[in-house]
C-alpha atoms as a PDB file:
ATOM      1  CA  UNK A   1      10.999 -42.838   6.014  1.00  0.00           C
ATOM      2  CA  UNK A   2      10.240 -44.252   9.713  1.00  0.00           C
ATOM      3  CA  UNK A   3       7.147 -42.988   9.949  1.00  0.00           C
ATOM      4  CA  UNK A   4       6.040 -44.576   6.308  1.00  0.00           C
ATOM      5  CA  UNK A   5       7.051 -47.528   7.909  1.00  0.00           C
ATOM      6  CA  UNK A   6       5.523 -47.254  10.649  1.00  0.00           C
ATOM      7  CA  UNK A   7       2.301 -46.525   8.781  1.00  0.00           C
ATOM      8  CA  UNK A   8       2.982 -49.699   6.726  1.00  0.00           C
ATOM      9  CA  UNK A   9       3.231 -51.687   9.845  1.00  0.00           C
ATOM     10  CA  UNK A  10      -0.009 -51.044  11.278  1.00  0.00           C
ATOM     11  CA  UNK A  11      -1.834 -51.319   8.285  1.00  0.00           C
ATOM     12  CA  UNK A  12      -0.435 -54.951   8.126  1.00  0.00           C
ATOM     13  CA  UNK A  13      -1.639 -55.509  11.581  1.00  0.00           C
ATOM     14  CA  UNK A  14      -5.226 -54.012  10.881  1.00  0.00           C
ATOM     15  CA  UNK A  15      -5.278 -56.317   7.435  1.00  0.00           C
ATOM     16  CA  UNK A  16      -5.081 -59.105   9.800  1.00  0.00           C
ATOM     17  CA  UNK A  17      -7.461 -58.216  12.073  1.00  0.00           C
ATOM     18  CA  UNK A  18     -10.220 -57.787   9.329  1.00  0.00           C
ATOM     19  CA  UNK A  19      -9.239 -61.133   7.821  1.00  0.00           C
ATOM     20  CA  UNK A  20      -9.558 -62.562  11.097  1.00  0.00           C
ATOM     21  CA  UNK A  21     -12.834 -60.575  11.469  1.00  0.00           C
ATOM     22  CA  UNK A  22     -13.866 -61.893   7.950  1.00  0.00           C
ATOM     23  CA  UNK A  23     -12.833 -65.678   8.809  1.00  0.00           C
ATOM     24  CA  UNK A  24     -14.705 -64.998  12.092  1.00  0.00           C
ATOM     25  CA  UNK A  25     -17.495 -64.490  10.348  1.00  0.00           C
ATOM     26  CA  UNK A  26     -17.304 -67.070   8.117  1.00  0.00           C
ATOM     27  CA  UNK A  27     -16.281 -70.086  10.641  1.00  0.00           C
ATOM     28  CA  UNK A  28     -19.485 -68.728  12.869  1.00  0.00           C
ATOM     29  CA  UNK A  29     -21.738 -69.486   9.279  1.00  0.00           C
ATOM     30  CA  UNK A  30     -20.314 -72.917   9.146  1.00  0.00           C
ATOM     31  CA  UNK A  31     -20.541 -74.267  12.686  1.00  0.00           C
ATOM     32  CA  UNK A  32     -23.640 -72.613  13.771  1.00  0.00           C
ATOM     33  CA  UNK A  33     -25.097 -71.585  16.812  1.00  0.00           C
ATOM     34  CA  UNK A  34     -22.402 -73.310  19.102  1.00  0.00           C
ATOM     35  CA  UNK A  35     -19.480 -71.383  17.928  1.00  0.00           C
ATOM     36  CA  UNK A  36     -20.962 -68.037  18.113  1.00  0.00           C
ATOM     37  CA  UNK A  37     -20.159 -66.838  21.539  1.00  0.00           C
ATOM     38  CA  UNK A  38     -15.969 -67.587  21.009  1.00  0.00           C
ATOM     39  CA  UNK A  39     -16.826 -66.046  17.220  1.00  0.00           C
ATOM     40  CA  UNK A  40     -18.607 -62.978  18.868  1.00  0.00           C
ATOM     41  CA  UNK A  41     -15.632 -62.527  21.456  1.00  0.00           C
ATOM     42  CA  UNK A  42     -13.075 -62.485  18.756  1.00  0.00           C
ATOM     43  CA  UNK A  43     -14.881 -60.133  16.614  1.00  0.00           C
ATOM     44  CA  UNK A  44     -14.987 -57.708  19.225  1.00  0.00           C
ATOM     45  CA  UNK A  45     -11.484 -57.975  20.831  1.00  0.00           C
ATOM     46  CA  UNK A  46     -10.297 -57.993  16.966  1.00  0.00           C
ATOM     47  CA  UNK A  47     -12.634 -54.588  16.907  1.00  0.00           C
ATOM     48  CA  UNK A  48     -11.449 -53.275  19.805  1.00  0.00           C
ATOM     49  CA  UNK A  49      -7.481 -53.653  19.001  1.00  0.00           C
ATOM     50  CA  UNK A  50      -8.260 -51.945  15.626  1.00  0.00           C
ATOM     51  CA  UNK A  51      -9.901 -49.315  17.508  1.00  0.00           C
ATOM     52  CA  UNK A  52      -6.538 -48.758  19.480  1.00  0.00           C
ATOM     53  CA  UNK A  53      -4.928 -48.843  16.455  1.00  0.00           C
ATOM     54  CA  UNK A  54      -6.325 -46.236  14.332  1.00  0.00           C
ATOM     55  CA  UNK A  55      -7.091 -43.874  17.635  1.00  0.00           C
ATOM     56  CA  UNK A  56      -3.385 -42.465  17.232  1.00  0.00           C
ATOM     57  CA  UNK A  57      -4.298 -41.951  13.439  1.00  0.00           C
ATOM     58  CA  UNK A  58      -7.729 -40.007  14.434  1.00  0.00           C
ATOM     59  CA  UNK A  59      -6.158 -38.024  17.335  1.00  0.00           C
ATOM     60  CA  UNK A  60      -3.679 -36.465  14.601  1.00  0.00           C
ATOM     61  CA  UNK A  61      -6.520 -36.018  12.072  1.00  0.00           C
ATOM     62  CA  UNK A  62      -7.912 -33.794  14.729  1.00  0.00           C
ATOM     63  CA  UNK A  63      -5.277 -31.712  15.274  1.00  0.00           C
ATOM     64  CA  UNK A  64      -3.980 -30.842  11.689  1.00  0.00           C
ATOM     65  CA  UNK A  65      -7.571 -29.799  11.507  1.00  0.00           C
ATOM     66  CA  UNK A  66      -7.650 -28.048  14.815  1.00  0.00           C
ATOM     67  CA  UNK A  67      -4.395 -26.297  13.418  1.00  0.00           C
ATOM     68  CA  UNK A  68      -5.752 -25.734   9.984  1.00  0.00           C
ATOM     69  CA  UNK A  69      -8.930 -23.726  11.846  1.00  0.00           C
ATOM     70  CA  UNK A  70      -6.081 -21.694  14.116  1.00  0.00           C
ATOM     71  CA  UNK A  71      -4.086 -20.534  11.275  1.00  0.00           C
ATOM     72  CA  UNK A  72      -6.847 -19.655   9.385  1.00  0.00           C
ATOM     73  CA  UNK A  73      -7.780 -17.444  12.363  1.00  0.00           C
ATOM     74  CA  UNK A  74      -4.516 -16.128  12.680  1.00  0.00           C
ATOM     75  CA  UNK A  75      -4.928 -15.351   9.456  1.00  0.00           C
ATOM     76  CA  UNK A  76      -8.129 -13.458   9.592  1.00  0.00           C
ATOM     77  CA  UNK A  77      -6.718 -11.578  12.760  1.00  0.00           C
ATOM     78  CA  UNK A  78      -3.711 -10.301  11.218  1.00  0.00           C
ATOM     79  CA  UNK A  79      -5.518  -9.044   7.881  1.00  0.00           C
ATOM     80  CA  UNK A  80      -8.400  -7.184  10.209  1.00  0.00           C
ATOM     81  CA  UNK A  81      -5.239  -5.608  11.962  1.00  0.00           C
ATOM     82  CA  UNK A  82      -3.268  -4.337   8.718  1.00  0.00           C
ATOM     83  CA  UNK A  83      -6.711  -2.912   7.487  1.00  0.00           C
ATOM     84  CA  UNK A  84      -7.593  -1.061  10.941  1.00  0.00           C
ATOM     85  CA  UNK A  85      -4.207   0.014  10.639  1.00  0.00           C
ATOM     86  CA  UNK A  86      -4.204   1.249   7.090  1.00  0.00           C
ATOM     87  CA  UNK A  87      -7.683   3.212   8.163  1.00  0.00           C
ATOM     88  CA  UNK A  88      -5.420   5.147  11.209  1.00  0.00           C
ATOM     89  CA  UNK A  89      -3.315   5.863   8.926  1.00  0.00           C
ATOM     90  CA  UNK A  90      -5.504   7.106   6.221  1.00  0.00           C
ATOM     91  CA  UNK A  91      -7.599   8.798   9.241  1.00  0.00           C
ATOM     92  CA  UNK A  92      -4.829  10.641  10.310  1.00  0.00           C
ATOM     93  CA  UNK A  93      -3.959  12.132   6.939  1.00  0.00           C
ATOM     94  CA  UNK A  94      -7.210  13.430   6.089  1.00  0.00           C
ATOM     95  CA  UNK A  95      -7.430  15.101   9.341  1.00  0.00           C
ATOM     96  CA  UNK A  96      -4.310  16.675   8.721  1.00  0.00           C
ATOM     97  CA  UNK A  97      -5.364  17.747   5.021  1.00  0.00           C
ATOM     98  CA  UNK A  98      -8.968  18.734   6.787  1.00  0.00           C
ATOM     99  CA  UNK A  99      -6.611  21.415   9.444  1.00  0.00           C
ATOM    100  CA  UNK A 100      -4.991  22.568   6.306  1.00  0.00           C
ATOM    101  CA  UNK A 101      -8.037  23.297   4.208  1.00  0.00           C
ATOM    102  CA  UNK A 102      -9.238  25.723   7.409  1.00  0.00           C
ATOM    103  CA  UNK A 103      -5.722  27.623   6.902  1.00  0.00           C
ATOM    104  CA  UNK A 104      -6.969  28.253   2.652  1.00  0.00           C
ATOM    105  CA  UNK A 105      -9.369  30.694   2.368  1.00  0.00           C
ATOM    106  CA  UNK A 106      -9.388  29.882  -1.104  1.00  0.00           C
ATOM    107  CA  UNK A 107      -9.632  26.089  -0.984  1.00  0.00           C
ATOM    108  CA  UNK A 108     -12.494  24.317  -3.392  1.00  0.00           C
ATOM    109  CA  UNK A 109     -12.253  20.357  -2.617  1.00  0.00           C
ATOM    110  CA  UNK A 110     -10.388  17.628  -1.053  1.00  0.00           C
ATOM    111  CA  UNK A 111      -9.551  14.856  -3.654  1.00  0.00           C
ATOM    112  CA  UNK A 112      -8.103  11.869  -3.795  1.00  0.00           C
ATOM    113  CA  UNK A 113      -5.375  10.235  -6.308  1.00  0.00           C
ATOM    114  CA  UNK A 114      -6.745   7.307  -7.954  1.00  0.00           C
ATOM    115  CA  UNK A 115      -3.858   6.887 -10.481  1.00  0.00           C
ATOM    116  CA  UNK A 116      -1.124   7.686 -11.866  1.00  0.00           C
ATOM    117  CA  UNK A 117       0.088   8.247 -15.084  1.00  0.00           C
ATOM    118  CA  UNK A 118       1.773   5.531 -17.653  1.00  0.00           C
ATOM    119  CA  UNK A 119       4.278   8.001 -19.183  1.00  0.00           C
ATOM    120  CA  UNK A 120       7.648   8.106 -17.512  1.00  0.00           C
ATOM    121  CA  UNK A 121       8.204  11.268 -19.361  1.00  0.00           C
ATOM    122  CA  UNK A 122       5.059  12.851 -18.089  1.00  0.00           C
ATOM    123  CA  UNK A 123       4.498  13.090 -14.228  1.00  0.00           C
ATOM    124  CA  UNK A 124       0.713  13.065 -13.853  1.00  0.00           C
ATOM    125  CA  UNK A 125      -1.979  12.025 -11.448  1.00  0.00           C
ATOM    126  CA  UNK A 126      -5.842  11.763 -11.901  1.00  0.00           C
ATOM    127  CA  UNK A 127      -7.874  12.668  -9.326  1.00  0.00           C
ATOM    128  CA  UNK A 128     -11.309  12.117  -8.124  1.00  0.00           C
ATOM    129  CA  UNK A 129     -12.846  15.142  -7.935  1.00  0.00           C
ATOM    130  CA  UNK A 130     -13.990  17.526 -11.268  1.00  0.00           C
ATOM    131  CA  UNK A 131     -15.823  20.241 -12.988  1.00  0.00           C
ATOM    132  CA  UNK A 132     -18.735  19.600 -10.830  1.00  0.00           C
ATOM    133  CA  UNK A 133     -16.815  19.855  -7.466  1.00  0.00           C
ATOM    134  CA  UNK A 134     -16.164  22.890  -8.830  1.00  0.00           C
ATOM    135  CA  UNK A 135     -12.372  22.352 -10.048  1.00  0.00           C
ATOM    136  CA  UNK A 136     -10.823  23.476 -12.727  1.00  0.00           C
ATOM    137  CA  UNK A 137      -8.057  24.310 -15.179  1.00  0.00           C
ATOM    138  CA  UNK A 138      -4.850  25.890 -14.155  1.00  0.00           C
ATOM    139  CA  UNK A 139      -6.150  25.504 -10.124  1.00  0.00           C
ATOM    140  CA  UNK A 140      -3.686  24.488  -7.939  1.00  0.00           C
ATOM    141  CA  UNK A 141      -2.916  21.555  -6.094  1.00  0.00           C
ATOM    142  CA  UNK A 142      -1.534  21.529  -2.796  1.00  0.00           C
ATOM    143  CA  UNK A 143      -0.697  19.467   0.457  1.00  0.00           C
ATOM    144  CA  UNK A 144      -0.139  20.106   4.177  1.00  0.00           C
ATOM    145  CA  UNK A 145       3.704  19.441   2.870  1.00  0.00           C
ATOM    146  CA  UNK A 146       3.436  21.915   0.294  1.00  0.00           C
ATOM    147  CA  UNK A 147       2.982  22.575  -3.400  1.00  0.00           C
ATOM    148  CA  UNK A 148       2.093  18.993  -5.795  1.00  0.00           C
ATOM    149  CA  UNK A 149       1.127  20.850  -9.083  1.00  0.00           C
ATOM    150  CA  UNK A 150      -1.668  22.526 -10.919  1.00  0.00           C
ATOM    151  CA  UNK A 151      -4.592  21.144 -12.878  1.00  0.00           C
ATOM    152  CA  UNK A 152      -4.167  20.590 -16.723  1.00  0.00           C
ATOM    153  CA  UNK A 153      -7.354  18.542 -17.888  1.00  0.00           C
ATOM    154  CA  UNK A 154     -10.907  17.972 -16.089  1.00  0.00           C
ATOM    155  CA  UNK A 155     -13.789  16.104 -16.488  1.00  0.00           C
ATOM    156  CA  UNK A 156     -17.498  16.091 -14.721  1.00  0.00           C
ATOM    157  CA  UNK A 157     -15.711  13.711 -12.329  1.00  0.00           C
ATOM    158  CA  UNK A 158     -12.201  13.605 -12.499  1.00  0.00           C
ATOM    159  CA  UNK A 159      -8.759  15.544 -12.723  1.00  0.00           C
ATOM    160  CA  UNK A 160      -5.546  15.822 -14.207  1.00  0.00           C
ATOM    161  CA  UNK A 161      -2.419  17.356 -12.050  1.00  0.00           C
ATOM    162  CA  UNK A 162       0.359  17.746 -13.659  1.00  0.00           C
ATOM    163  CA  UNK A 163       2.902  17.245 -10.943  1.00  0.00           C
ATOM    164  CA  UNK A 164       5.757  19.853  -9.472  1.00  0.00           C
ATOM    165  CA  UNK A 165       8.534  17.110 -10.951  1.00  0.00           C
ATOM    166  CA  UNK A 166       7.039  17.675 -14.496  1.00  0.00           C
ATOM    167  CA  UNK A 167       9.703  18.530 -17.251  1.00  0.00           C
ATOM    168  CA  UNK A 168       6.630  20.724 -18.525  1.00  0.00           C
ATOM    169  CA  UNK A 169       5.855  22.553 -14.862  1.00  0.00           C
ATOM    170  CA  UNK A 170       6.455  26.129 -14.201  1.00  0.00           C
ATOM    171  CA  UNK A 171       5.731  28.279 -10.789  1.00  0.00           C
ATOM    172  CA  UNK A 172       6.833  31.961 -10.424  1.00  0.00           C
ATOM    173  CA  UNK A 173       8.443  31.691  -6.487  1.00  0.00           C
ATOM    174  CA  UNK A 174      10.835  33.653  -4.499  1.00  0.00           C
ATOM    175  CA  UNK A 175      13.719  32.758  -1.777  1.00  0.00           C
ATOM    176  CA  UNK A 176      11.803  32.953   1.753  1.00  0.00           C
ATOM    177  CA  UNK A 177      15.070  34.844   3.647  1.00  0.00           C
ATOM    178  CA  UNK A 178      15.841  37.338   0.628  1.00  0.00           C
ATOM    179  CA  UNK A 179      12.834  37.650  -1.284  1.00  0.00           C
ATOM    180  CA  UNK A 180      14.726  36.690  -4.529  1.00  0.00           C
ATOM    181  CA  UNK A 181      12.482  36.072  -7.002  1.00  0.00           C
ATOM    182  CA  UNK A 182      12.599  33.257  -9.614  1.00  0.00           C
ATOM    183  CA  UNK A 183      10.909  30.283 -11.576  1.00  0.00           C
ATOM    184  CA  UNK A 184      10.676  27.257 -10.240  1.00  0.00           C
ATOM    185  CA  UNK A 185      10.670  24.225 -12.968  1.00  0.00           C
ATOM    186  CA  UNK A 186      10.716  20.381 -13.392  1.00  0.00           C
ATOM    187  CA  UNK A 187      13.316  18.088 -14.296  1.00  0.00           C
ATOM    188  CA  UNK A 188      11.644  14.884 -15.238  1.00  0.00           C
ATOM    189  CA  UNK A 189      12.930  13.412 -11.903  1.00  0.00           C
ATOM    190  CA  UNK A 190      12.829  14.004  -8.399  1.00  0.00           C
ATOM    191  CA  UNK A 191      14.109  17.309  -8.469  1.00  0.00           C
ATOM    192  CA  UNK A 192      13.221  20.824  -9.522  1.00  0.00           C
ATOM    193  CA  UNK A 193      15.409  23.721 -10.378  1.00  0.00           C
ATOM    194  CA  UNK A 194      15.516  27.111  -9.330  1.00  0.00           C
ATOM    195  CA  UNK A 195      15.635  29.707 -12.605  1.00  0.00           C
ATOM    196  CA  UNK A 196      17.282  32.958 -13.254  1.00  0.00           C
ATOM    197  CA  UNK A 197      19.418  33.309  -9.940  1.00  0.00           C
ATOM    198  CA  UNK A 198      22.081  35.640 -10.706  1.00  0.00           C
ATOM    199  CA  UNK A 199      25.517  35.406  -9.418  1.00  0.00           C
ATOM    200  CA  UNK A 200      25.673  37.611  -7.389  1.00  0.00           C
ATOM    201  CA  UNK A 201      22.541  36.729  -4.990  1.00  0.00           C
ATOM    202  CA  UNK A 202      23.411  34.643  -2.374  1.00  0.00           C
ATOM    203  CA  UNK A 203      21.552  31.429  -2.463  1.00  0.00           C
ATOM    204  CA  UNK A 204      22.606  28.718   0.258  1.00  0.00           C
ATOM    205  CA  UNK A 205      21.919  24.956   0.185  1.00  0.00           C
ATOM    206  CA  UNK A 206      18.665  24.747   2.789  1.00  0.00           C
ATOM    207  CA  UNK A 207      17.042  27.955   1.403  1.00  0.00           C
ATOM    208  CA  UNK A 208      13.208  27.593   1.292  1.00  0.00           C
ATOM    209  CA  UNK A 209      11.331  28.242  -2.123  1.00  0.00           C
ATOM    210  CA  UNK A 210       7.806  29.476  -2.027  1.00  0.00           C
ATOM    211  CA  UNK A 211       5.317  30.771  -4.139  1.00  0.00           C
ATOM    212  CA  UNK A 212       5.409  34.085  -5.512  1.00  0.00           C
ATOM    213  CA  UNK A 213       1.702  34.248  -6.378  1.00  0.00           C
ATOM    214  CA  UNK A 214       3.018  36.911  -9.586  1.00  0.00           C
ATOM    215  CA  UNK A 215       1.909  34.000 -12.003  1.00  0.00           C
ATOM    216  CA  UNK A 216      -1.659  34.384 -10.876  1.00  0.00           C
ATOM    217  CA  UNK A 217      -1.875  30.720 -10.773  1.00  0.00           C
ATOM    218  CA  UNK A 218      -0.472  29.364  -7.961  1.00  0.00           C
ATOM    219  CA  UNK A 219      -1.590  31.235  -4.145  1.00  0.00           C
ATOM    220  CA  UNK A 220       1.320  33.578  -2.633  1.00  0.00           C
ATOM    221  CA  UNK A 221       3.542  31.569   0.159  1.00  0.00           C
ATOM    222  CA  UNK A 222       2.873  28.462  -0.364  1.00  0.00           C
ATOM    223  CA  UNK A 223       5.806  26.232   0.583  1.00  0.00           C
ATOM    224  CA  UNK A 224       7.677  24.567  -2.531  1.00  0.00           C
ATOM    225  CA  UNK A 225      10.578  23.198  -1.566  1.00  0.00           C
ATOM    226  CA  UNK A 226      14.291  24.032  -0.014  1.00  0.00           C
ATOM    227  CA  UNK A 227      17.377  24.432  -2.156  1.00  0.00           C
ATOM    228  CA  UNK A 228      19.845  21.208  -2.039  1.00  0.00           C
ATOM    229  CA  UNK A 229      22.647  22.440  -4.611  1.00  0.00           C
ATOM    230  CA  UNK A 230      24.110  25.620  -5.850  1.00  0.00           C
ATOM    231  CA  UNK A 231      26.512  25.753  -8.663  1.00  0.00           C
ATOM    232  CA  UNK A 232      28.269  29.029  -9.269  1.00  0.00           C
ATOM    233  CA  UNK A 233      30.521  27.665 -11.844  1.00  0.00           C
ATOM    234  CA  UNK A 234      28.522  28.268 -15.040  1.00  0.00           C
ATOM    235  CA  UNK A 235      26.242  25.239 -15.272  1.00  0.00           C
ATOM    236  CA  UNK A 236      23.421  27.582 -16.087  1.00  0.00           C
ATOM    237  CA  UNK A 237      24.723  29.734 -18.368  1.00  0.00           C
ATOM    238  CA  UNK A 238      23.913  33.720 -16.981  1.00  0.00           C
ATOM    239  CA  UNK A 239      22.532  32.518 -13.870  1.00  0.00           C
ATOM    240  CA  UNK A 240      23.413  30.306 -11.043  1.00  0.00           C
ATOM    241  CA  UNK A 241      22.336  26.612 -11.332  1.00  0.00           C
ATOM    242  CA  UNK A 242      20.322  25.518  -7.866  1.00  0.00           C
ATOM    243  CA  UNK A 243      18.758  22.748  -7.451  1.00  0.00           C
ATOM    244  CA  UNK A 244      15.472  22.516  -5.080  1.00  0.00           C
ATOM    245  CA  UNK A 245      14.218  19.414  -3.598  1.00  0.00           C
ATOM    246  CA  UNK A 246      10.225  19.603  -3.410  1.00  0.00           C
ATOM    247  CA  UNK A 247       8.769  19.235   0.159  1.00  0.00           C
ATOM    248  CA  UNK A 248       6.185  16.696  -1.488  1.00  0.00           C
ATOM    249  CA  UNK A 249       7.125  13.681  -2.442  1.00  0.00           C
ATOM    250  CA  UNK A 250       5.288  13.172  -5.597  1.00  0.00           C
ATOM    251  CA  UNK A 251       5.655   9.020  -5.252  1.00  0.00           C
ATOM    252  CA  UNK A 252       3.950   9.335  -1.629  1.00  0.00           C
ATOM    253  CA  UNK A 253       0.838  11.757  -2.396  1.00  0.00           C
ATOM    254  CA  UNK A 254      -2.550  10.262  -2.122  1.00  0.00           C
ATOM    255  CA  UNK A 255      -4.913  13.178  -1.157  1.00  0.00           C
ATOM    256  CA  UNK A 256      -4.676  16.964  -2.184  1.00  0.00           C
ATOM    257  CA  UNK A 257      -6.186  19.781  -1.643  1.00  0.00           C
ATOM    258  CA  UNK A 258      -7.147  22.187  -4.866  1.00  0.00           C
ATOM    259  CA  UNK A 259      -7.272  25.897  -4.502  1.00  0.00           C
ATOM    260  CA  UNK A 260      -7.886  28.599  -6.526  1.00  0.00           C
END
């Protein structure tokens, strides 16, 4: 509110100054040549305080737009810093994935996930890489981190994984420390479970899971996952119940490697 009035105030005083300017003007038409040096004066001290007036005015025009062109380039900085960070980033995990790839002798392409699927029930991906990469059905898909899933569906160009969570997924593996072996499924969530355990193998929370390669899908010793829960009370009916946490994290996966 004071500075409204304020801005009120010296637009009253500049009013008068271009009345006066205007009356100026017209008093120097009436008396003629005589009056024109006082008329000429007043015009240009009148000109002068209105000058002095607005300068304040001007000065802040200049900076809002002085800090209008800063934050604009503050602006521009930080985006050109999020994206050079997002490419380290992005660097770094395809030079990881590139280390890996020298480690599978039977690896056929890199590819990338470029979405996801729309059923909650289903836990797909689509991937940019197909039948004329050289990929195809029942392959398996893999990460530094470990097993992601196999291939169900291709294309010339693209991909479909169906992912390690998948109520529908099914890897023959085996217990790292005893050489147990098993099937490793999907739950629909997060989790996987551990199948046909009996009781009387000893399977500890922190066990690692890896492939058996006996389905001749999946390669042999591949990482899967590590055991988070054993239930020995009859959950799953003739066998133990364990529950295995994947080592990849299907909601953070953006590049795999396929194999055969």
């Amino acid at each position: 509110m004071p500075r409204k009035r304020t801005l009120l105030f010296f637009a009253v005083i500049i009013s008068a100054f271009v009345l006066m300017s205007y009356q100026s003007k017209k008093g120097r038409q009436a008396s003629g040549t005589a009056l024109a040096g006082p008329l000429n004066a007043s015009h240009s001290a009148a000109r002068s305080v209105s000058d002095f007036l607005l300068r304040p005015f001007r000065m802040m025009a200049a900076r809002d737009e002085e800090n209008r062109r800063l934050r604009k380039q503050v602006e521009a900085l930080s985006i050109e810093k999020e994206r050079t960070q997002e490419a380290l980033i992005e660097n770094r995990r395809l030079k990881e994935l590139l280390k890996f790839r020298d480690t599978q002798p039977s690896a056929v392409a890199n590819a990338r996930v470029i979405a996801r699927g729309l059923d909650n029930w289903a836990h797909t991906v689509l991937i940019d890489k197909g039948s004329r990469d050289g990929v195809a059905r029942e392959m398996a898909a893999v990460t530094p981190k470990g097993l992601a899933g196999k291939v169900v569906s291709v294309s010339d160009g693209y991909a479909t994984l169906l992912l390690l969570s998948d109520i529908n997924f099914a890897a023959a593996v085996r217990l790292q420390g005893t050489r147990k072996e098993g099937v490793l499924a999907g739950t629909g969530s997060g989790k996987c479970v551990l199948k046909y355990m009996p009781y009387e193998e000893e399977v500890k929370p922190g066990d690692i899971v890896i492939t058996s390669g006996l389905d001749s899908l999946f390669p042999q010793g591949i990482p899967a996952g590590y055991v988070s829960k054993v239930d020995s009370g009859g959950k799953g009916g003739n066998f133990q119940y364990v529950e295995v946490i994947p080592f990849q994290d299907d909601t953070r996966m953006e590049e795999v490697l396929i194999v055969k």
